[in-house]
C-alpha atoms as a PDB file:
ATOM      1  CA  UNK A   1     103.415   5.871 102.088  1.00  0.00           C
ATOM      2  CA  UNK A   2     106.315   7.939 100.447  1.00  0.00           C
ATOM      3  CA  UNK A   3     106.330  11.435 100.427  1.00  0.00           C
ATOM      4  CA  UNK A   4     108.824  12.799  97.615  1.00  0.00           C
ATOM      5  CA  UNK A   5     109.982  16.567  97.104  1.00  0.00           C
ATOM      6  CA  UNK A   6     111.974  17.749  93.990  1.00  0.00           C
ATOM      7  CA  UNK A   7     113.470  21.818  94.373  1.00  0.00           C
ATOM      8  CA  UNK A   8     110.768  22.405  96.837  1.00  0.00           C
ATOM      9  CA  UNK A   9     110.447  25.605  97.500  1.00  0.00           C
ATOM     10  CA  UNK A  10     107.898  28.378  98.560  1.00  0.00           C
ATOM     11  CA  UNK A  11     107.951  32.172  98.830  1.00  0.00           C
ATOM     12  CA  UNK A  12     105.469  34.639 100.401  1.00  0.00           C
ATOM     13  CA  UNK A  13     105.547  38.062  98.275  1.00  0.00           C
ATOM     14  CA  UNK A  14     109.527  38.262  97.380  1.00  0.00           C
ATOM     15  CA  UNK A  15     110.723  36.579 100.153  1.00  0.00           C
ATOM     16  CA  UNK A  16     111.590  32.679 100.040  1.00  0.00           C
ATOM     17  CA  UNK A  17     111.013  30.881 103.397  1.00  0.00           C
ATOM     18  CA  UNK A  18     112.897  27.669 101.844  1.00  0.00           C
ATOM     19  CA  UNK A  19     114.001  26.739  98.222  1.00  0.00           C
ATOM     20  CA  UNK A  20     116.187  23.860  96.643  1.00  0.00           C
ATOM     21  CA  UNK A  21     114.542  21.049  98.526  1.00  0.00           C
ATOM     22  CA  UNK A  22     115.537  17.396  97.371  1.00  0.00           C
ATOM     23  CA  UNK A  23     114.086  14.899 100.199  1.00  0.00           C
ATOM     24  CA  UNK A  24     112.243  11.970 100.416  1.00  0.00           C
ATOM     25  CA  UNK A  25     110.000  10.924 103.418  1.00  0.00           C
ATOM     26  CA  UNK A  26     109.292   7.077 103.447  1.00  0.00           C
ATOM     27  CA  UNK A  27     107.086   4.839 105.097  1.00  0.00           C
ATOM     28  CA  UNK A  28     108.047   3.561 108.816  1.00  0.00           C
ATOM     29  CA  UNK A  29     110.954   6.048 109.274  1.00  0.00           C
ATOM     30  CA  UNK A  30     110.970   8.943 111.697  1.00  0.00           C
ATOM     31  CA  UNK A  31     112.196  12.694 110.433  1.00  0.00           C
ATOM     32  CA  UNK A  32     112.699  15.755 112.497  1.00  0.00           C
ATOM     33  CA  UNK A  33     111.999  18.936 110.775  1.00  0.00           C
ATOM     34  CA  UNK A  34     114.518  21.505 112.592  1.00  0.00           C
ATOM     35  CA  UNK A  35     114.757  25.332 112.692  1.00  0.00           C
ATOM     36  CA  UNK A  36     114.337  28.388 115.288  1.00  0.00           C
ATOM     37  CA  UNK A  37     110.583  29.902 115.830  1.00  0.00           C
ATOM     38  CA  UNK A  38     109.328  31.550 112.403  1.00  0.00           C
ATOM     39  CA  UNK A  39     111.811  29.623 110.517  1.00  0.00           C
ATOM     40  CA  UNK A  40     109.819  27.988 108.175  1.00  0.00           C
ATOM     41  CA  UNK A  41     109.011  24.595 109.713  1.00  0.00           C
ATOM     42  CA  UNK A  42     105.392  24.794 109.820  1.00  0.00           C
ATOM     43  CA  UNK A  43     105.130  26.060 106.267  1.00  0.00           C
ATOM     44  CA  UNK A  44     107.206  23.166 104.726  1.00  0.00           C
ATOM     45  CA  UNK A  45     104.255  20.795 106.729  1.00  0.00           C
ATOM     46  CA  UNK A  46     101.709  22.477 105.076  1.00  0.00           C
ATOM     47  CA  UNK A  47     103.476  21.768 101.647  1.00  0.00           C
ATOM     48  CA  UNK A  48     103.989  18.277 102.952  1.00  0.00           C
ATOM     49  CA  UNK A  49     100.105  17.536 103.803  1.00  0.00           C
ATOM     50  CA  UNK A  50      98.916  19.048 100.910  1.00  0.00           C
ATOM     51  CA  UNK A  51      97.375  22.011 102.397  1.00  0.00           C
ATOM     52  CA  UNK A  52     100.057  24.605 100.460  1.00  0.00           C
ATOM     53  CA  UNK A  53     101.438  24.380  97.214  1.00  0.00           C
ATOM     54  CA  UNK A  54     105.222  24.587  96.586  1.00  0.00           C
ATOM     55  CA  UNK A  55     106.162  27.800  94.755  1.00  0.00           C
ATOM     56  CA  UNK A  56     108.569  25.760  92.712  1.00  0.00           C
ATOM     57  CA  UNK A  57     109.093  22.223  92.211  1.00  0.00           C
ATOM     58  CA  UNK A  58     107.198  19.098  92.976  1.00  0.00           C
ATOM     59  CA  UNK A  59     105.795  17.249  95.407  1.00  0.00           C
ATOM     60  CA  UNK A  60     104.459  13.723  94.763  1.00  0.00           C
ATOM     61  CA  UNK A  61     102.536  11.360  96.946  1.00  0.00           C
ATOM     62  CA  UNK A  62     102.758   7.397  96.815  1.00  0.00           C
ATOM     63  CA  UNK A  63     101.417   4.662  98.582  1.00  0.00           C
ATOM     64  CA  UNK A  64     102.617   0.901  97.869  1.00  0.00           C
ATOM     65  CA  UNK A  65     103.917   2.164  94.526  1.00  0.00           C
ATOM     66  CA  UNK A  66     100.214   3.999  94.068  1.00  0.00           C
ATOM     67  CA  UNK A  67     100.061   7.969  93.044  1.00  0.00           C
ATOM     68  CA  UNK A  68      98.241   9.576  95.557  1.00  0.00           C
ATOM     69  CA  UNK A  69      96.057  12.699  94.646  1.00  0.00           C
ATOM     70  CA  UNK A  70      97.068  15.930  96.321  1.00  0.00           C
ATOM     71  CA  UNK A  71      93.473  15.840  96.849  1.00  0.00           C
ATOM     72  CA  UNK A  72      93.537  13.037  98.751  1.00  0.00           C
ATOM     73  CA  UNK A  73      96.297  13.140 101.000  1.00  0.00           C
ATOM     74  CA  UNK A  74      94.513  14.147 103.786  1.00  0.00           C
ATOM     75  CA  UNK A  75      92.938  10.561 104.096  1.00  0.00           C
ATOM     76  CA  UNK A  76      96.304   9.065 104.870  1.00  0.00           C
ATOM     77  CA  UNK A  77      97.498  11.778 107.360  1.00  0.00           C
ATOM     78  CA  UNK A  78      96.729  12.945 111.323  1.00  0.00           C
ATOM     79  CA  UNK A  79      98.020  16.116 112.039  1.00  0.00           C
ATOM     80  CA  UNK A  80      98.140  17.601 115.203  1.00  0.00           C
ATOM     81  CA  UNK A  81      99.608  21.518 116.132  1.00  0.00           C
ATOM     82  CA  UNK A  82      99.016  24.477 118.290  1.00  0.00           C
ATOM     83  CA  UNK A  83      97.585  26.168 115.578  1.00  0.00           C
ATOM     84  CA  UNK A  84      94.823  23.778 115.388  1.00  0.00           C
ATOM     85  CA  UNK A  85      91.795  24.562 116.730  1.00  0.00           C
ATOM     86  CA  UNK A  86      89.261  21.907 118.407  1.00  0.00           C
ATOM     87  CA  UNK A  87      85.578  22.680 118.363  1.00  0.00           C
ATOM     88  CA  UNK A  88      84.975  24.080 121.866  1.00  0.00           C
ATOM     89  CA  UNK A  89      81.377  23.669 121.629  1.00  0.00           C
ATOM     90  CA  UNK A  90      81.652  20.507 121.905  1.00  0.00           C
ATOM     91  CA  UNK A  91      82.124  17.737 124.705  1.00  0.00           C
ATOM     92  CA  UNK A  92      85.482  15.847 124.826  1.00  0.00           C
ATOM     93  CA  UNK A  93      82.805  12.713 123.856  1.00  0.00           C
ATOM     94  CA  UNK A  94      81.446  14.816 120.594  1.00  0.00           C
ATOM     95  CA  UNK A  95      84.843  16.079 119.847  1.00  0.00           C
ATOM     96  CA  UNK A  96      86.097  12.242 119.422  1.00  0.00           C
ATOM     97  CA  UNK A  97      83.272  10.913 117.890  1.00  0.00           C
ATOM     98  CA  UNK A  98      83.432  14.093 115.156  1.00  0.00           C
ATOM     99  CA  UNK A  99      87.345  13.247 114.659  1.00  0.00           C
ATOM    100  CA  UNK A 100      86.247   9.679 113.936  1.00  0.00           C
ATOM    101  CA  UNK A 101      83.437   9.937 111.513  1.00  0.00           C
ATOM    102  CA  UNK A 102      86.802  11.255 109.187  1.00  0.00           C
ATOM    103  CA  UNK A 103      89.257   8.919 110.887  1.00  0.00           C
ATOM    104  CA  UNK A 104      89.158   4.884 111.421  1.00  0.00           C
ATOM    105  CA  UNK A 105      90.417   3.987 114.986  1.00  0.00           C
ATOM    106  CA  UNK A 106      93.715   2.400 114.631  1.00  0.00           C
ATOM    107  CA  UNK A 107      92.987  -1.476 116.036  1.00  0.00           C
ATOM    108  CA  UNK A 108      92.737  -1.829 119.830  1.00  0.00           C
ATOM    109  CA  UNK A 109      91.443   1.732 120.251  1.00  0.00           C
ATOM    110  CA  UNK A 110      87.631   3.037 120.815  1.00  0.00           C
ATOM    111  CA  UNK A 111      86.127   5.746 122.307  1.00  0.00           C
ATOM    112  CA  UNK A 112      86.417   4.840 125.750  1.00  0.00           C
ATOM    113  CA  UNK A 113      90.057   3.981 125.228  1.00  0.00           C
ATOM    114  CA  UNK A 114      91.168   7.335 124.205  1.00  0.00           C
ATOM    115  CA  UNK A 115      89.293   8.507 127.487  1.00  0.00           C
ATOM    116  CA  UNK A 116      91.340   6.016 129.382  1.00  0.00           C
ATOM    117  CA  UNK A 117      94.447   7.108 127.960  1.00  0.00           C
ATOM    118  CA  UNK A 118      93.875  10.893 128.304  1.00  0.00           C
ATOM    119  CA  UNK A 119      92.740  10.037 131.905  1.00  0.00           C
ATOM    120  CA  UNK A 120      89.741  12.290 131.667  1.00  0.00           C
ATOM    121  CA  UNK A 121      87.226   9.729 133.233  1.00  0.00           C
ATOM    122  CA  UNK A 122      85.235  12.021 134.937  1.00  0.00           C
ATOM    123  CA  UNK A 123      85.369  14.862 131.734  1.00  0.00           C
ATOM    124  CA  UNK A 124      83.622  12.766 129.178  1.00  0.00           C
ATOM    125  CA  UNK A 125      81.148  15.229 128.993  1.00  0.00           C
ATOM    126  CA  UNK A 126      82.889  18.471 129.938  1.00  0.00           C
ATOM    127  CA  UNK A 127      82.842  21.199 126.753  1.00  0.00           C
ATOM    128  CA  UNK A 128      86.413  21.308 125.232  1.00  0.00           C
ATOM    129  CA  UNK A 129      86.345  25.517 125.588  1.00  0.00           C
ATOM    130  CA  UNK A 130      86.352  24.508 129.835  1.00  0.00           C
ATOM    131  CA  UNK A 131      89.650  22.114 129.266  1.00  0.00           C
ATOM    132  CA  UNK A 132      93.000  23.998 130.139  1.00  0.00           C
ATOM    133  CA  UNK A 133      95.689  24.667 127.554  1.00  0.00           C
ATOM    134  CA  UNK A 134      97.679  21.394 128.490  1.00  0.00           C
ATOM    135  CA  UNK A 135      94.215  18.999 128.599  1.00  0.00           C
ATOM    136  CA  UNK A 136      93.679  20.576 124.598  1.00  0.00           C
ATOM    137  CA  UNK A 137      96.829  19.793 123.759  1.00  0.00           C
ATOM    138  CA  UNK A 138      96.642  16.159 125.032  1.00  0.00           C
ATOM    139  CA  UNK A 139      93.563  15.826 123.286  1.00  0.00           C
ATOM    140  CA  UNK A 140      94.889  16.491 119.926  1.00  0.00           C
ATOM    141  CA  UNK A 141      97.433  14.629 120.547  1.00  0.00           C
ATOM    142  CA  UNK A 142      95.257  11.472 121.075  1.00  0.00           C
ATOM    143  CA  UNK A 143      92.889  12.077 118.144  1.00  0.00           C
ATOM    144  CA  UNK A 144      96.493  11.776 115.511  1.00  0.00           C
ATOM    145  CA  UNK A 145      98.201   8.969 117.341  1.00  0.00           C
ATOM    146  CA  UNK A 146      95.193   6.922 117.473  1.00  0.00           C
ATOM    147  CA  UNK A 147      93.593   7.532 114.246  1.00  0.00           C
ATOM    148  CA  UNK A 148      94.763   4.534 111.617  1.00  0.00           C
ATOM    149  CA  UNK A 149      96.793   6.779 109.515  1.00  0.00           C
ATOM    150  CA  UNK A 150     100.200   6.105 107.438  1.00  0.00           C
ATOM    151  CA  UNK A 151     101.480   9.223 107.713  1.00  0.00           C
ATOM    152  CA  UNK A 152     101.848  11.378 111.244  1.00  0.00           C
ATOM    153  CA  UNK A 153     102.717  14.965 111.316  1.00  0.00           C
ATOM    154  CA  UNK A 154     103.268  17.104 114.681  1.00  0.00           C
ATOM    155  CA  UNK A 155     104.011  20.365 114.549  1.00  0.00           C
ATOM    156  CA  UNK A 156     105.845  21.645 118.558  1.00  0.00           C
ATOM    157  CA  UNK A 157     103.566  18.130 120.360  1.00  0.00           C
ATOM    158  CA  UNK A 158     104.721  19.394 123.367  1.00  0.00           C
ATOM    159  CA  UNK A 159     103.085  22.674 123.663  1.00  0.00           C
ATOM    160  CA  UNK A 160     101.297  23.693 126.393  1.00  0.00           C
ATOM    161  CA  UNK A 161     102.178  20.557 128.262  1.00  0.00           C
ATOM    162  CA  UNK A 162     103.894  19.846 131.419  1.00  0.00           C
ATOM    163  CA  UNK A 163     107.237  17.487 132.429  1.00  0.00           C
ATOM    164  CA  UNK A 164     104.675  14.802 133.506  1.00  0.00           C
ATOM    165  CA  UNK A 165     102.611  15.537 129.980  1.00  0.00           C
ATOM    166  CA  UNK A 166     106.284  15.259 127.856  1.00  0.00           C
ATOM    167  CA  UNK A 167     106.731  11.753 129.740  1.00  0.00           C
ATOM    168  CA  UNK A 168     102.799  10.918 128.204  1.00  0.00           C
ATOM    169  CA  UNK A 169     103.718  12.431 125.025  1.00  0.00           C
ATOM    170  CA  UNK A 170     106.484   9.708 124.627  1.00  0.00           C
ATOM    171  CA  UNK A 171     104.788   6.866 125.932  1.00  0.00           C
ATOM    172  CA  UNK A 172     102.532   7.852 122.624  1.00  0.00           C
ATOM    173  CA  UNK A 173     105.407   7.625 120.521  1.00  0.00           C
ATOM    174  CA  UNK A 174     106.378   4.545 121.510  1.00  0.00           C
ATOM    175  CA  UNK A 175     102.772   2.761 121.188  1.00  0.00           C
ATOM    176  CA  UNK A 176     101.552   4.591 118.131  1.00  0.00           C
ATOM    177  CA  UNK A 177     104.294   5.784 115.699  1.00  0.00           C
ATOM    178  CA  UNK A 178     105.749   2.291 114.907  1.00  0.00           C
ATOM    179  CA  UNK A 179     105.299   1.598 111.423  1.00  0.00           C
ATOM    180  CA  UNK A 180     104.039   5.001 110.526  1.00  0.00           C
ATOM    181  CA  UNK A 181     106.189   7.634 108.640  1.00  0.00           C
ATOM    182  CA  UNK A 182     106.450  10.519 111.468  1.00  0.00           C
ATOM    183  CA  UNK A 183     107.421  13.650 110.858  1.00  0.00           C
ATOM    184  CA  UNK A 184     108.054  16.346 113.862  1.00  0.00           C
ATOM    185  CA  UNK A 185     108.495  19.983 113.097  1.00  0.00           C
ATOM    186  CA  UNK A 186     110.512  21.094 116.612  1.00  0.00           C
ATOM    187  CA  UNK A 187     113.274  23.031 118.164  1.00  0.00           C
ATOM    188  CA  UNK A 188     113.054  21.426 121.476  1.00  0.00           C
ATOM    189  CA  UNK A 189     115.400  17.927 121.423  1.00  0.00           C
ATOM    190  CA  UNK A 190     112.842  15.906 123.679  1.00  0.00           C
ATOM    191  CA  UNK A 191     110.210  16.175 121.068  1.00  0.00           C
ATOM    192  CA  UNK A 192     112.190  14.544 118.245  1.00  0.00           C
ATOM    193  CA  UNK A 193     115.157  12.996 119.870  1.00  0.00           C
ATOM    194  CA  UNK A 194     114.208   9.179 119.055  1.00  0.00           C
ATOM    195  CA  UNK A 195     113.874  10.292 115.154  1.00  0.00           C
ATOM    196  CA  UNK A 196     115.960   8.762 112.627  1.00  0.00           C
ATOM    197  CA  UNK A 197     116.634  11.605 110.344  1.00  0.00           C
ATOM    198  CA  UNK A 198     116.800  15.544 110.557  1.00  0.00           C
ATOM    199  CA  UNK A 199     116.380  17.979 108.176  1.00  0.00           C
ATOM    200  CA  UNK A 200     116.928  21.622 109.414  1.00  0.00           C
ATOM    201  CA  UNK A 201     114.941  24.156 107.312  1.00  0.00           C
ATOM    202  CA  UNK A 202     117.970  26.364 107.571  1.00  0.00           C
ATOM    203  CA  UNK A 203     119.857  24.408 104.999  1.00  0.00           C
ATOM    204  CA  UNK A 204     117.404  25.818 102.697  1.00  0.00           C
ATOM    205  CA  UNK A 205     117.504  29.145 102.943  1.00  0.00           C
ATOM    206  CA  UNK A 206     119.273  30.393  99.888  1.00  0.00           C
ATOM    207  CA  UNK A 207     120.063  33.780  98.880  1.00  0.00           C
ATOM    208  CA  UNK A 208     117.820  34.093  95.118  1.00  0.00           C
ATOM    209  CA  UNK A 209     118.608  36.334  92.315  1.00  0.00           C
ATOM    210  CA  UNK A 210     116.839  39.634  90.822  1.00  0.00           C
ATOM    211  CA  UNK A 211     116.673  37.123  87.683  1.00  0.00           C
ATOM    212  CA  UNK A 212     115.217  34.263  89.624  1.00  0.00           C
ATOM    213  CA  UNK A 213     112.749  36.846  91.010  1.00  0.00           C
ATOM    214  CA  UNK A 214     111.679  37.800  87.907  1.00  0.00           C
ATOM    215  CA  UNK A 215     111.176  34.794  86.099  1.00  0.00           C
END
């Protein structure tokens, strides 16, 4: 899967968030999306999952040399942020089987696995709204890294979660990001230190004209 961006760029009301954006994301390679709180780096993953459009520029999707339909992007993706909500009503079983009637396991992984590796034996069917801030977090976590997706997008993975839930966090990494194009939206080194390339949304922030404005 190959994400490519041509003068990206998107504005709320007059102001630009980022503009000028040349990049290409490409399949097995891990990027770090950089930039202080409120910076933009959540927006620019919203452009790059197909849930906002640019306000300039393109954005085009491929996938072995295949256009992909903005449409359909969200079949080759697993996204998982803070600003994601689970459904609370439901049990940590329900909440995985719901994420997987949308999402093929990746191979090796089940139900029962995930369980395993979020070592919530005894919570299979505790409601989600009872789980602390740090079990949630894990939890979404799991659904992404184990759904069979090209594409993996985390938006600040370490939220909410402890020294001992970092160390789990990168154990993830290392069993289900090979292979995958990753991209991490962070400002905190530990979450995005083993990624290849960086691109900090600051380099984007360009000054625009009353012209450019206008047109």
């Amino acid at each position: 899967m190959q994400i490519t961006l041509q003068n990206v760029g998107r504005r709320f009301n007059r102001d630009w968030i980022f503009r000028g954006i040349d990049y290409t994301f490409s399949q097995g390679e891990t990027y770090a999306v950089l930039g202080s709180n409120g910076s933009g780096k959540s927006t620019l993953l919203a452009v790059l999952n197909g849930s906002l459009a640019p306000s300039v520029g393109e954005i085009n999707f491929t996938n072995g040399g295949s256009v992909v339909e903005i449409g359909e992007v969200f079949n080759y993706l697993s996204l998982a942020a803070p600003y994601l909500e689970l459904i609370e009503e439901f049990s940590l079983s329900e909440m995985i089987d719901f994420h997987f009637k949308f999402k093929a396991y990746k191979p090796g992984v089940d139900k029962a696995a995930i369980i395993e590796l979020l070592n919530l034996p005894g919570n299979t069917n505790k409601l989600i709204k009872y789980f602390s801030s740090g079990m949630k977090q894990r939890l979404k976590l799991a659904l992404a890294f184990c759904a069979d997706t090209p594409i993996l997008m985390l938006d600040e993975p370490t939220s909410n979660l402890d020294a001992q839930g970092v160390e789990w966090y990168l154990s993830l990494v290392q069993q289900f990001a090979v292979g995958r194009l990753t991209i991490i939206c962070s400002n905190q080194e530990h979450e995005y230190s083993f990624c290849q390339h960086q691109l900090d949304i600051t380099d984007y922030k360009k000054p625009i004209s009353t012209t450019s404005l206008r047109a």
